[in-house]
PDB file of N, CA and C in Angstrom:
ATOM      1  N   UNK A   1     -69.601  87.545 -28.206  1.00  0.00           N
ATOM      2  CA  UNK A   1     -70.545  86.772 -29.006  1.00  0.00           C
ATOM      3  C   UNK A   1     -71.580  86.149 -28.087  1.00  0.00           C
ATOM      4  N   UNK A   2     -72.741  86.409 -28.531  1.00  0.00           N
ATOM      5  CA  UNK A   2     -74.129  85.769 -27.728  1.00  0.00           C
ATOM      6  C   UNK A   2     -73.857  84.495 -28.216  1.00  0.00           C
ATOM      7  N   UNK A   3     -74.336  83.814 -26.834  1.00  0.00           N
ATOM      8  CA  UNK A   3     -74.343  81.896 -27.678  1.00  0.00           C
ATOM      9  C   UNK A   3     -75.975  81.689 -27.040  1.00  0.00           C
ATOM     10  N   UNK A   4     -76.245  80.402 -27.300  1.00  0.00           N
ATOM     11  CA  UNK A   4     -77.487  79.770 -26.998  1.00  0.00           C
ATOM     12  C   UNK A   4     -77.262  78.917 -25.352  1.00  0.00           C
ATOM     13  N   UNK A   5     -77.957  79.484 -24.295  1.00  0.00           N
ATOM     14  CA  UNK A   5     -77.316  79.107 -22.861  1.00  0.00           C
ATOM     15  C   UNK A   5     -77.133  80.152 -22.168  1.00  0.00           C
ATOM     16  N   UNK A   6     -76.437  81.503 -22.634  1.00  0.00           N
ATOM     17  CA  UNK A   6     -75.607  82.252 -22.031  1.00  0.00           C
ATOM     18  C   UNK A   6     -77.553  83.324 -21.139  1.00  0.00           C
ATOM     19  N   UNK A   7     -76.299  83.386 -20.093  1.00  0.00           N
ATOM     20  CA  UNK A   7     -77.307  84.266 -18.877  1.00  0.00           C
ATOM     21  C   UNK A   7     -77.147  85.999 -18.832  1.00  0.00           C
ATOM     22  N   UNK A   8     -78.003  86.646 -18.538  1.00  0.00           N
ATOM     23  CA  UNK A   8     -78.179  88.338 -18.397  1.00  0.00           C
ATOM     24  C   UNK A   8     -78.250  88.609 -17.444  1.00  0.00           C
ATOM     25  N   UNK A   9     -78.126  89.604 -17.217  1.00  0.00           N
ATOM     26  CA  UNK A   9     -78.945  90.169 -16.027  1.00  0.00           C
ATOM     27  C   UNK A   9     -79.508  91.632 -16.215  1.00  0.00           C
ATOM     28  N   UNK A  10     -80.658  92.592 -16.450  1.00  0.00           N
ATOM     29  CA  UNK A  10     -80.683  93.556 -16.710  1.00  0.00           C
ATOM     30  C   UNK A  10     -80.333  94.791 -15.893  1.00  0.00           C
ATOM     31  N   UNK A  11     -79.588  95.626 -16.487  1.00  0.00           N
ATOM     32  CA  UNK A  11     -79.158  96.474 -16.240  1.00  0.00           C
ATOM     33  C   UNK A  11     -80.022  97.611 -14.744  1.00  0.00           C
ATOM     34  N   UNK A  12     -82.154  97.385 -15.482  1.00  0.00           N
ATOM     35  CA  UNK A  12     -82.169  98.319 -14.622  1.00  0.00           C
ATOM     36  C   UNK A  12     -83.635  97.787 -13.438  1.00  0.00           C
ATOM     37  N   UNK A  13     -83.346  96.163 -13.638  1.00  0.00           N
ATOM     38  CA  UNK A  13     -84.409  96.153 -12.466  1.00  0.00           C
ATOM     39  C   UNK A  13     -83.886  94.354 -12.217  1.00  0.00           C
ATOM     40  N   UNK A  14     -82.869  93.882 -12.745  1.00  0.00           N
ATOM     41  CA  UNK A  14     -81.723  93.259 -11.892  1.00  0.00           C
ATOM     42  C   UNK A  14     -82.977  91.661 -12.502  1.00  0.00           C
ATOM     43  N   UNK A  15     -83.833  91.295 -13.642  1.00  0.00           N
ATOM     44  CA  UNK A  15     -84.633  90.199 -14.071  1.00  0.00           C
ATOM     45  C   UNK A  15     -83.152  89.339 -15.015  1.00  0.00           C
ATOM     46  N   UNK A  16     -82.770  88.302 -14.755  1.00  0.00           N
ATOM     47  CA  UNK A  16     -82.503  87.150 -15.127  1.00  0.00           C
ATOM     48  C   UNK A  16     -82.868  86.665 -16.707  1.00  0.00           C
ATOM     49  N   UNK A  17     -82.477  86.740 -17.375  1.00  0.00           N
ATOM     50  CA  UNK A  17     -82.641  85.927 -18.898  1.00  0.00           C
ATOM     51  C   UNK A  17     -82.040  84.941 -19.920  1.00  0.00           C
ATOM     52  N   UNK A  18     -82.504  84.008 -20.252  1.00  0.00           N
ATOM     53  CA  UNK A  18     -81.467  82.773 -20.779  1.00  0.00           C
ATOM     54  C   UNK A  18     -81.262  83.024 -22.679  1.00  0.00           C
ATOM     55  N   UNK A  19     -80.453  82.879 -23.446  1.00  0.00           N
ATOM     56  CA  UNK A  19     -80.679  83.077 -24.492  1.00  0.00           C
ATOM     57  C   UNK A  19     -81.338  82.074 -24.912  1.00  0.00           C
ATOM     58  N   UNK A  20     -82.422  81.842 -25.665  1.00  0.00           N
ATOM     59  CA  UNK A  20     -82.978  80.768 -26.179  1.00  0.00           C
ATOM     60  C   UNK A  20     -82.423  80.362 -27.437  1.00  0.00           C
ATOM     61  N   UNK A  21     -82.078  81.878 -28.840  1.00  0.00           N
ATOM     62  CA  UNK A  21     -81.706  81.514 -30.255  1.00  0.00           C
ATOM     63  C   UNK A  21     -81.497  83.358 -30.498  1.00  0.00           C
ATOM     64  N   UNK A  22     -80.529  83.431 -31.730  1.00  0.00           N
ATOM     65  CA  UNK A  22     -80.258  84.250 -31.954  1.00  0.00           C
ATOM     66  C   UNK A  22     -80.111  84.214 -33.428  1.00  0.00           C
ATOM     67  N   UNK A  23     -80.975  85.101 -34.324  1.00  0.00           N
ATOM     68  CA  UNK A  23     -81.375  85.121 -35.344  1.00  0.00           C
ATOM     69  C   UNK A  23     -81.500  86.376 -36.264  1.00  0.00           C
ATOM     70  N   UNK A  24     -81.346  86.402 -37.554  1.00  0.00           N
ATOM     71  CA  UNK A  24     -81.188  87.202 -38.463  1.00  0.00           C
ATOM     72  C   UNK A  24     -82.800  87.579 -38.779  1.00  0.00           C
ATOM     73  N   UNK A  25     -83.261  88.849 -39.130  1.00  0.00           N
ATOM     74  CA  UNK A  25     -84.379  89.225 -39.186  1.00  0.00           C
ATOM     75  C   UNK A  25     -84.814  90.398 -40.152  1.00  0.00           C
ATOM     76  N   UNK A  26     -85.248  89.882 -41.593  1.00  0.00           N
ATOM     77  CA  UNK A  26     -85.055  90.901 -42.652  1.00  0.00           C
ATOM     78  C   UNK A  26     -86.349  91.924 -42.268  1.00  0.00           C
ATOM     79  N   UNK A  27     -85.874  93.034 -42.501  1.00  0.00           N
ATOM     80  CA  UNK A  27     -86.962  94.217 -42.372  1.00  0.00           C
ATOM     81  C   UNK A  27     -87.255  94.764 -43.814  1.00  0.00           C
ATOM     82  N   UNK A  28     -87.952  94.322 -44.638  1.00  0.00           N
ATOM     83  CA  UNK A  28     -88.287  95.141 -45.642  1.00  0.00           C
ATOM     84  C   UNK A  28     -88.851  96.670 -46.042  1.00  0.00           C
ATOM     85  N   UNK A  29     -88.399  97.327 -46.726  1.00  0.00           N
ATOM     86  CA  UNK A  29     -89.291  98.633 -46.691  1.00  0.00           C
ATOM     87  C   UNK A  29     -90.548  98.737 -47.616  1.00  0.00           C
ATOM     88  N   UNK A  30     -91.993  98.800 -46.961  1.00  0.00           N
ATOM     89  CA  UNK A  30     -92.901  98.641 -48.083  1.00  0.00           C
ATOM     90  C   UNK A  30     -93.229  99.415 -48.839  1.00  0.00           C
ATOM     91  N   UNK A  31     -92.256 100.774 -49.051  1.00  0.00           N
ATOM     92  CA  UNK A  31     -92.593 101.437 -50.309  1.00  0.00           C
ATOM     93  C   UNK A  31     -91.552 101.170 -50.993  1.00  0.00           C
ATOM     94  N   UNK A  32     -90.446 100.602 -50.853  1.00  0.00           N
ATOM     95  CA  UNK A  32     -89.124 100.016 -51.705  1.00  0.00           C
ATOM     96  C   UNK A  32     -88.791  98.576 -51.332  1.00  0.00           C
ATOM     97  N   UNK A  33     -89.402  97.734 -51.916  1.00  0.00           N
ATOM     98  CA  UNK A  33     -89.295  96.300 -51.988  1.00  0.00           C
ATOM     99  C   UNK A  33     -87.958  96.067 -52.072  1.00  0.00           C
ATOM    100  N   UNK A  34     -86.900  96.521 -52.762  1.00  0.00           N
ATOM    101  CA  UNK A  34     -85.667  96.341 -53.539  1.00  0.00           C
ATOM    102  C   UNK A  34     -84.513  96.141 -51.797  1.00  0.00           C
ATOM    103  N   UNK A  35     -85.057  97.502 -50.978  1.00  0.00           N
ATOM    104  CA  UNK A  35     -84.357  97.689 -49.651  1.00  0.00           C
ATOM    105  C   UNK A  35     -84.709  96.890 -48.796  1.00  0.00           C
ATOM    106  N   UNK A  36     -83.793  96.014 -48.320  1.00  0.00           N
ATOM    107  CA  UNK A  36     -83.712  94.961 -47.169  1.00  0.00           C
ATOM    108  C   UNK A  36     -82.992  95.430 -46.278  1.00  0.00           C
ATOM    109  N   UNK A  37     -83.332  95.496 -44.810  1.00  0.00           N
ATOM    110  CA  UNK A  37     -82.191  95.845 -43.872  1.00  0.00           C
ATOM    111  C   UNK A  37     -81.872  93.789 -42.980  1.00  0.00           C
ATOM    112  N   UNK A  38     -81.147  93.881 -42.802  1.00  0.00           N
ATOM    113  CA  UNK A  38     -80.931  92.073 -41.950  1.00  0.00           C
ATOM    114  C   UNK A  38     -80.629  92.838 -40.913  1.00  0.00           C
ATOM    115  N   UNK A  39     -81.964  92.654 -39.824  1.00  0.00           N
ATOM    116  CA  UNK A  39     -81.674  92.643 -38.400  1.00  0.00           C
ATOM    117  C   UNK A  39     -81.078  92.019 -37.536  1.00  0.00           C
ATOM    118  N   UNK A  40     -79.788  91.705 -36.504  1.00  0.00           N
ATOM    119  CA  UNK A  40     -79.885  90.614 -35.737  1.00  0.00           C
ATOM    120  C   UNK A  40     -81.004  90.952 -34.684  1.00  0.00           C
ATOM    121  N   UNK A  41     -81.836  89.715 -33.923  1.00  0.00           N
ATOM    122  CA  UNK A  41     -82.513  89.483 -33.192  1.00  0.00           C
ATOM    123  C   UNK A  41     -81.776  88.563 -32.072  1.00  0.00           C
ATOM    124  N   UNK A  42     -82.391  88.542 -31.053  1.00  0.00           N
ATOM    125  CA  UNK A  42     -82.175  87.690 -29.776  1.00  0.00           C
ATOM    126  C   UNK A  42     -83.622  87.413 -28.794  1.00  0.00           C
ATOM    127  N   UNK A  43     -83.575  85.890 -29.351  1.00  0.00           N
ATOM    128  CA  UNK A  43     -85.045  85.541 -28.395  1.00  0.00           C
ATOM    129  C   UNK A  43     -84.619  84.939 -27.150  1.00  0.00           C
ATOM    130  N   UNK A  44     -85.022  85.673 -25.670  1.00  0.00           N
ATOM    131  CA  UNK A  44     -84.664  85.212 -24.327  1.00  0.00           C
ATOM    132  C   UNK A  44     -85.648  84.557 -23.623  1.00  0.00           C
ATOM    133  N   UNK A  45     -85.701  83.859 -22.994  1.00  0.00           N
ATOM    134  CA  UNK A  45     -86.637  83.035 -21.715  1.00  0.00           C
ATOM    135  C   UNK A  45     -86.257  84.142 -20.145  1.00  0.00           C
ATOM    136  N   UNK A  46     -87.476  84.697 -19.848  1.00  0.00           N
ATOM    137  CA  UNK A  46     -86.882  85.572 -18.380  1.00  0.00           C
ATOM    138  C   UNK A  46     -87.283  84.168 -17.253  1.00  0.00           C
ATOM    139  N   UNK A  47     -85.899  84.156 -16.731  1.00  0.00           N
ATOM    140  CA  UNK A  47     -86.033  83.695 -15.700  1.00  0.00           C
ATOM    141  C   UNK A  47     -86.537  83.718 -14.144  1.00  0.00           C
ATOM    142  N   UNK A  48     -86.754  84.843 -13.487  1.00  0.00           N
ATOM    143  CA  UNK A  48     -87.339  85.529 -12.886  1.00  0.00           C
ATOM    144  C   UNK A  48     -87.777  86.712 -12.687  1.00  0.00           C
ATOM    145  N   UNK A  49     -88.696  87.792 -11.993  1.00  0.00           N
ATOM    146  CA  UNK A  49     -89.400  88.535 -12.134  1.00  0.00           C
ATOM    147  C   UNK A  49     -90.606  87.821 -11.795  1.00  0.00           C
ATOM    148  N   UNK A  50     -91.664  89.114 -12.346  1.00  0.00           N
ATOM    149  CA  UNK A  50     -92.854  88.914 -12.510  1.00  0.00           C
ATOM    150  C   UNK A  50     -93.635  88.034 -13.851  1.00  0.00           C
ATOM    151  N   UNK A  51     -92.371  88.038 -14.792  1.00  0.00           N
ATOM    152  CA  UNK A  51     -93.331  87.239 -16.194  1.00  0.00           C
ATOM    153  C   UNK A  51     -92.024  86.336 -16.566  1.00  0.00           C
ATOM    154  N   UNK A  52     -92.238  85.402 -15.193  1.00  0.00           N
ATOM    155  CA  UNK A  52     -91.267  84.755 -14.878  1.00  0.00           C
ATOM    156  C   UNK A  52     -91.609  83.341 -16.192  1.00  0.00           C
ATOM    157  N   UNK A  53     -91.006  82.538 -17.273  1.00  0.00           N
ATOM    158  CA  UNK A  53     -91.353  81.916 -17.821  1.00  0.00           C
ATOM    159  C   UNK A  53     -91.291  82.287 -19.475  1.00  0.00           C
ATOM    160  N   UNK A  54     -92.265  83.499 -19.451  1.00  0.00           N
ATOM    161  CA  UNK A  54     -92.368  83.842 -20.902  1.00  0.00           C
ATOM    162  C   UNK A  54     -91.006  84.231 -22.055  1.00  0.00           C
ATOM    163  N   UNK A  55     -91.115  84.462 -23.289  1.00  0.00           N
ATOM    164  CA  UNK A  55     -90.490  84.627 -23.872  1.00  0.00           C
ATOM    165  C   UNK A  55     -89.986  86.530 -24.416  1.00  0.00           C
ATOM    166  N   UNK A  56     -89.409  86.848 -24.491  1.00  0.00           N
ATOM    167  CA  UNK A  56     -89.226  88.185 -25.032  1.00  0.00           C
ATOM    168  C   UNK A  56     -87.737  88.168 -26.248  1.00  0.00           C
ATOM    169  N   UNK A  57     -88.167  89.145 -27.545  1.00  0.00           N
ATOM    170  CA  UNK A  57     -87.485  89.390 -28.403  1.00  0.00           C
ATOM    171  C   UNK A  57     -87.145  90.321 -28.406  1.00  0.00           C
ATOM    172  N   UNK A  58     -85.404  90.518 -28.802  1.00  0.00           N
ATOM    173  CA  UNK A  58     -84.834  91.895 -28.772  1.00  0.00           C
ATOM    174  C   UNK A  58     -83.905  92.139 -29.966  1.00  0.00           C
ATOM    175  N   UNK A  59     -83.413  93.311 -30.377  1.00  0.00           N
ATOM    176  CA  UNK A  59     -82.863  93.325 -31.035  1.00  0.00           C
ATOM    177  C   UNK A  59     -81.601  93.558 -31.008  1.00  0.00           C
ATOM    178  N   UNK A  60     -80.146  93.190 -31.101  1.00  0.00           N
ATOM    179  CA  UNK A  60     -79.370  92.631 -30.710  1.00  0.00           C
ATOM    180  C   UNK A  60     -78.537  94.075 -29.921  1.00  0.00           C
ATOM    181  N   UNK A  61     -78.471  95.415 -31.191  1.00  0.00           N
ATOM    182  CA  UNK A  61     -78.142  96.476 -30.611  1.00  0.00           C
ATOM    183  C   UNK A  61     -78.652  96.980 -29.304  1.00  0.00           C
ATOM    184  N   UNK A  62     -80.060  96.935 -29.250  1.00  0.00           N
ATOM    185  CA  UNK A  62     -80.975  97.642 -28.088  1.00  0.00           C
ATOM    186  C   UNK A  62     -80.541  96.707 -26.866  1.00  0.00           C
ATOM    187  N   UNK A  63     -80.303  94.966 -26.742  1.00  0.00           N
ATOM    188  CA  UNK A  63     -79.907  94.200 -25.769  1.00  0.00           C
ATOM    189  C   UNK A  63     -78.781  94.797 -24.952  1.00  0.00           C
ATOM    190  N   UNK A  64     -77.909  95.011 -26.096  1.00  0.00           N
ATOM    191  CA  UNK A  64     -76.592  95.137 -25.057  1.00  0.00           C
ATOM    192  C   UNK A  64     -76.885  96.541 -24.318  1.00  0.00           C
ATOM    193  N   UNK A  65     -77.666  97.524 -24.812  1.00  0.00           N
ATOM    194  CA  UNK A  65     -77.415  98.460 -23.421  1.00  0.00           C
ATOM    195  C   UNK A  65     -78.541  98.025 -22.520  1.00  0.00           C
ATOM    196  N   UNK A  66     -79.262  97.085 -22.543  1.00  0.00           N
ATOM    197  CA  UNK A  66     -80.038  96.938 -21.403  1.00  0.00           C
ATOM    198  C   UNK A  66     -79.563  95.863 -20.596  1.00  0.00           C
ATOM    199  N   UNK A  67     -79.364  95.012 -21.046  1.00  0.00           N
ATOM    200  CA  UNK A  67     -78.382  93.961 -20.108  1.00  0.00           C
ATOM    201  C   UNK A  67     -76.929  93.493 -20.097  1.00  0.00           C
ATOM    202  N   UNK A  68     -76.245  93.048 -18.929  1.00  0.00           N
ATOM    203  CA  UNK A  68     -74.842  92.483 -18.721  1.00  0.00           C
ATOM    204  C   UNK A  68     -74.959  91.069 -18.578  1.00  0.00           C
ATOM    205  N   UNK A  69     -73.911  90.418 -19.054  1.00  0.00           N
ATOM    206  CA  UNK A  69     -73.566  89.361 -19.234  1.00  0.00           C
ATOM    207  C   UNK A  69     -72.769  88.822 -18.215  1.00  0.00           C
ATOM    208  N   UNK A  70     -73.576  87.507 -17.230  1.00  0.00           N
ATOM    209  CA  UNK A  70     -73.348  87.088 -16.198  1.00  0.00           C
ATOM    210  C   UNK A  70     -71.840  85.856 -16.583  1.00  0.00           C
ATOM    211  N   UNK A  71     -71.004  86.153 -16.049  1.00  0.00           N
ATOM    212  CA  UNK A  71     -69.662  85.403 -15.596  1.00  0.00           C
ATOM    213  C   UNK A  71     -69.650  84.188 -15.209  1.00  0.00           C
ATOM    214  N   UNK A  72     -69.226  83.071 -15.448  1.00  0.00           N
ATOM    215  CA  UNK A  72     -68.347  82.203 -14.362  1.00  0.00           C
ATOM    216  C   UNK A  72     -67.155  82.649 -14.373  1.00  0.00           C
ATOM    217  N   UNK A  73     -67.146  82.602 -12.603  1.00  0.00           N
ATOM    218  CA  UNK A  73     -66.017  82.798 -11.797  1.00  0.00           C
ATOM    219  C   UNK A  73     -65.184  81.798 -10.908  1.00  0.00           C
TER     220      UNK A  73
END
């Protein structure tokens, strides 16, 4: 389970990310109003890198194969 706090690390160029909030995200279809899909989302703060500061949104499936979840040990 993602919490609000928890740290990343990505898989393929080793950038740092904090979870900021993790949120439900309806996708409607606009030729069938009736069909709702509920996305989970995950909004992160990158901690270092190059766009060291900013915010990035992911979607909860696509997260986990791009980043691991940093430990206390």
């Amino acid at each position: 389970m993602i919490k609000k706090g928890d740290l990343f690390r990505s898989l393929t160029d080793q950038i740092l990310v904090e979870v900021v909030r993790t949120y439900n995200h309806s996708d409607i279809d606009p030729e069938c109003p009736e069909s709702i899909a509920i996305i989970g989302m995950i909004e992160t703060i990158i901690l270092s890198g190059d766009n060291i500061g900013k915010t990035r949104k992911f979607r909860q499936r696509g997260f986990w194969k791009s980043f691991e979840k940093l430990e206390n040990k």
